[in-house]
C-alpha atoms as a PDB file:
ATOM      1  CA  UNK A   1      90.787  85.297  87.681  1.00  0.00           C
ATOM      2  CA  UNK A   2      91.458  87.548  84.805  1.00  0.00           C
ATOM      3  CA  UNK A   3      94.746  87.376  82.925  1.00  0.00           C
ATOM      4  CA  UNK A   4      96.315  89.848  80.830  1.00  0.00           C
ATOM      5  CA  UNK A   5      99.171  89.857  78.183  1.00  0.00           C
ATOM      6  CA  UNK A   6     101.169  92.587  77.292  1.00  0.00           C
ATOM      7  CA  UNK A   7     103.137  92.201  73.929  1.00  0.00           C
ATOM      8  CA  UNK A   8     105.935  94.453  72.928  1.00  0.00           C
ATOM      9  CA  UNK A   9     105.562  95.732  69.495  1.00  0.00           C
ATOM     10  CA  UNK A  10     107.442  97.955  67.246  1.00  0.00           C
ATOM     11  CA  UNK A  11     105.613 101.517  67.530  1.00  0.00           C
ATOM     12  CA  UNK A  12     106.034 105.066  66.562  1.00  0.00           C
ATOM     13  CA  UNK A  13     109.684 105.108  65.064  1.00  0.00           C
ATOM     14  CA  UNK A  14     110.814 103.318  68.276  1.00  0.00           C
ATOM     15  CA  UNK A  15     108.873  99.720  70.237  1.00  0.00           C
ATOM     16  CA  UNK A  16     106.240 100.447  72.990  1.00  0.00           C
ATOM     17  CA  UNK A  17     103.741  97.988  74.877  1.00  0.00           C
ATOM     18  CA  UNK A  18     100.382  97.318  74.335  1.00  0.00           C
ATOM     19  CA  UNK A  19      97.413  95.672  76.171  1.00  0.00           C
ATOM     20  CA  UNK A  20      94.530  95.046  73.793  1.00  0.00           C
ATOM     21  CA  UNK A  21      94.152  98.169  71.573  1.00  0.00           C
ATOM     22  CA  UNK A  22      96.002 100.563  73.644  1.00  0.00           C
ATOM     23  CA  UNK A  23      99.841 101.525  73.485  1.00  0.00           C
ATOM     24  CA  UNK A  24     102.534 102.689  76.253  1.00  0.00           C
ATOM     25  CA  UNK A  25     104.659 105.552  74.872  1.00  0.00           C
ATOM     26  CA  UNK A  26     107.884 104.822  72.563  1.00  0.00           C
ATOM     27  CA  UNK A  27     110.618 103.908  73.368  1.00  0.00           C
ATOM     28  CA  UNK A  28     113.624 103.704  71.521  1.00  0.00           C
ATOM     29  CA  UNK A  29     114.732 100.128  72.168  1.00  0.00           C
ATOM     30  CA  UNK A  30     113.366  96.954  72.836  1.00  0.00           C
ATOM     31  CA  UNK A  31     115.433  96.063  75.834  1.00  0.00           C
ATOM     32  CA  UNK A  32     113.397  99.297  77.275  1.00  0.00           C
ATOM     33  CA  UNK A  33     109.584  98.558  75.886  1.00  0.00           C
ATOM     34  CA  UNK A  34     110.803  95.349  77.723  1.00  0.00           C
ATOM     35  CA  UNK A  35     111.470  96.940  80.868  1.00  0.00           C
ATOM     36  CA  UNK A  36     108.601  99.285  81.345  1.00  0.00           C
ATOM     37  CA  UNK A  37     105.469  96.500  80.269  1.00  0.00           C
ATOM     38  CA  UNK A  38     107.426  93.713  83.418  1.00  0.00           C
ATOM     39  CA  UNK A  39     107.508  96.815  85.196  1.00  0.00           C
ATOM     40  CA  UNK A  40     103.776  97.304  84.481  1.00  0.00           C
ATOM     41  CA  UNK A  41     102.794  93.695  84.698  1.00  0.00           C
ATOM     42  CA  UNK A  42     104.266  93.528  88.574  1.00  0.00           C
ATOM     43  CA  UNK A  43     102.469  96.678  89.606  1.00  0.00           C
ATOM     44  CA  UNK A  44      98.839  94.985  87.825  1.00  0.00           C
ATOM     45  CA  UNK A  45      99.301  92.166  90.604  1.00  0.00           C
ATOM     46  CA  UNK A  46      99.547  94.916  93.486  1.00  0.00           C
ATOM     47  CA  UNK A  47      96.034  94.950  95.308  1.00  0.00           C
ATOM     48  CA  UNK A  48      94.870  98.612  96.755  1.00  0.00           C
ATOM     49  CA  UNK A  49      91.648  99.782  97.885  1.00  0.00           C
ATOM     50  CA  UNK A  50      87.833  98.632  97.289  1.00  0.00           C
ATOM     51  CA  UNK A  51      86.479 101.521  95.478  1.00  0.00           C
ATOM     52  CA  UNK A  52      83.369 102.728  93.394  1.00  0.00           C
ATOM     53  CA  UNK A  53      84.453 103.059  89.690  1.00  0.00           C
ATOM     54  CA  UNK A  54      82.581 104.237  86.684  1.00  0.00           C
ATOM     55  CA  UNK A  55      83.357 103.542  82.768  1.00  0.00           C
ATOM     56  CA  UNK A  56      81.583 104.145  79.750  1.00  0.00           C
ATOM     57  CA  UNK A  57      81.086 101.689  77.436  1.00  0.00           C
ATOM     58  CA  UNK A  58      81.397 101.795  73.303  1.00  0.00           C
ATOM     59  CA  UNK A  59      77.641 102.578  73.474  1.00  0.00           C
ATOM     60  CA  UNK A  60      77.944 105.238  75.616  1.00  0.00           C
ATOM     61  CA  UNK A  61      76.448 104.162  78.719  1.00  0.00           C
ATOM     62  CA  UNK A  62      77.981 104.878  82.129  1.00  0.00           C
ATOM     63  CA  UNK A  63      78.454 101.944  84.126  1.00  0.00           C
ATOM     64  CA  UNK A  64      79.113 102.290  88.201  1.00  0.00           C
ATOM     65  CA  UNK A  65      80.055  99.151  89.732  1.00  0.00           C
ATOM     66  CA  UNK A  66      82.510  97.982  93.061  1.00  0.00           C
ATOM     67  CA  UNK A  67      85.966  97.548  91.920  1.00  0.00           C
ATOM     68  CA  UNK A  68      87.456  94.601  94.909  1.00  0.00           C
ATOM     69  CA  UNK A  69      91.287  96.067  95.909  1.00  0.00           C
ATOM     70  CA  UNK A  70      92.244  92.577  96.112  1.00  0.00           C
ATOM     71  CA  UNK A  71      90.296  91.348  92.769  1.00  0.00           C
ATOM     72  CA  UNK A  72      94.063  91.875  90.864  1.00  0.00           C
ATOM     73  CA  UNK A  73      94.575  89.880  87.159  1.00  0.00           C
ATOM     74  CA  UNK A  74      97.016  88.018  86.419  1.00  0.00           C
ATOM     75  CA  UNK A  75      99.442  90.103  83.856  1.00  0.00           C
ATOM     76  CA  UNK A  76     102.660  88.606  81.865  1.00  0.00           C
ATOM     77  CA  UNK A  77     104.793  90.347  79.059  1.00  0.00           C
ATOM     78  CA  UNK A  78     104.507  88.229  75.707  1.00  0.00           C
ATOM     79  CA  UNK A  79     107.826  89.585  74.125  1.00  0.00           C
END
């Protein structure tokens, strides 16, 4: 099972969270960055539908593959 870590960080006059390179909008406290990325993390454990997804890759290349509804990471908040 994959397992992801969110980390609160100070961003854009204000703190936001991030998972890997990417970052949640600012917000202007901690207490709130907080908030949203548990908020986040519970809703990454939520399974849904089996679906067909596609992604591109930093080559370029589309990808297609099955994406399981109940395949769901593991996800914490690393404040």
């Amino acid at each position: 099972m994959t397992h992801i870590h969110y980390h609160i960080v100070p961003h854009d006059g204000g703190y936001a969270y991030k998972l890997g390179n990417v970052f949640s909008e600012p917000f202007a406290t901690h207490d709130a960055a907080l908030r949203a990325a548990k908020r986040a993390a519970a809703e990454q454990r939520v399974p849904g539908d089996t679906t067909i997804i596609q992604w591109q890759d930093n080559q370029g290349k589309w990808h297609t593959e099955t994406s399981a509804g109940n395949d769901r990471p593991e996800a914490d908040v690393i404040d």
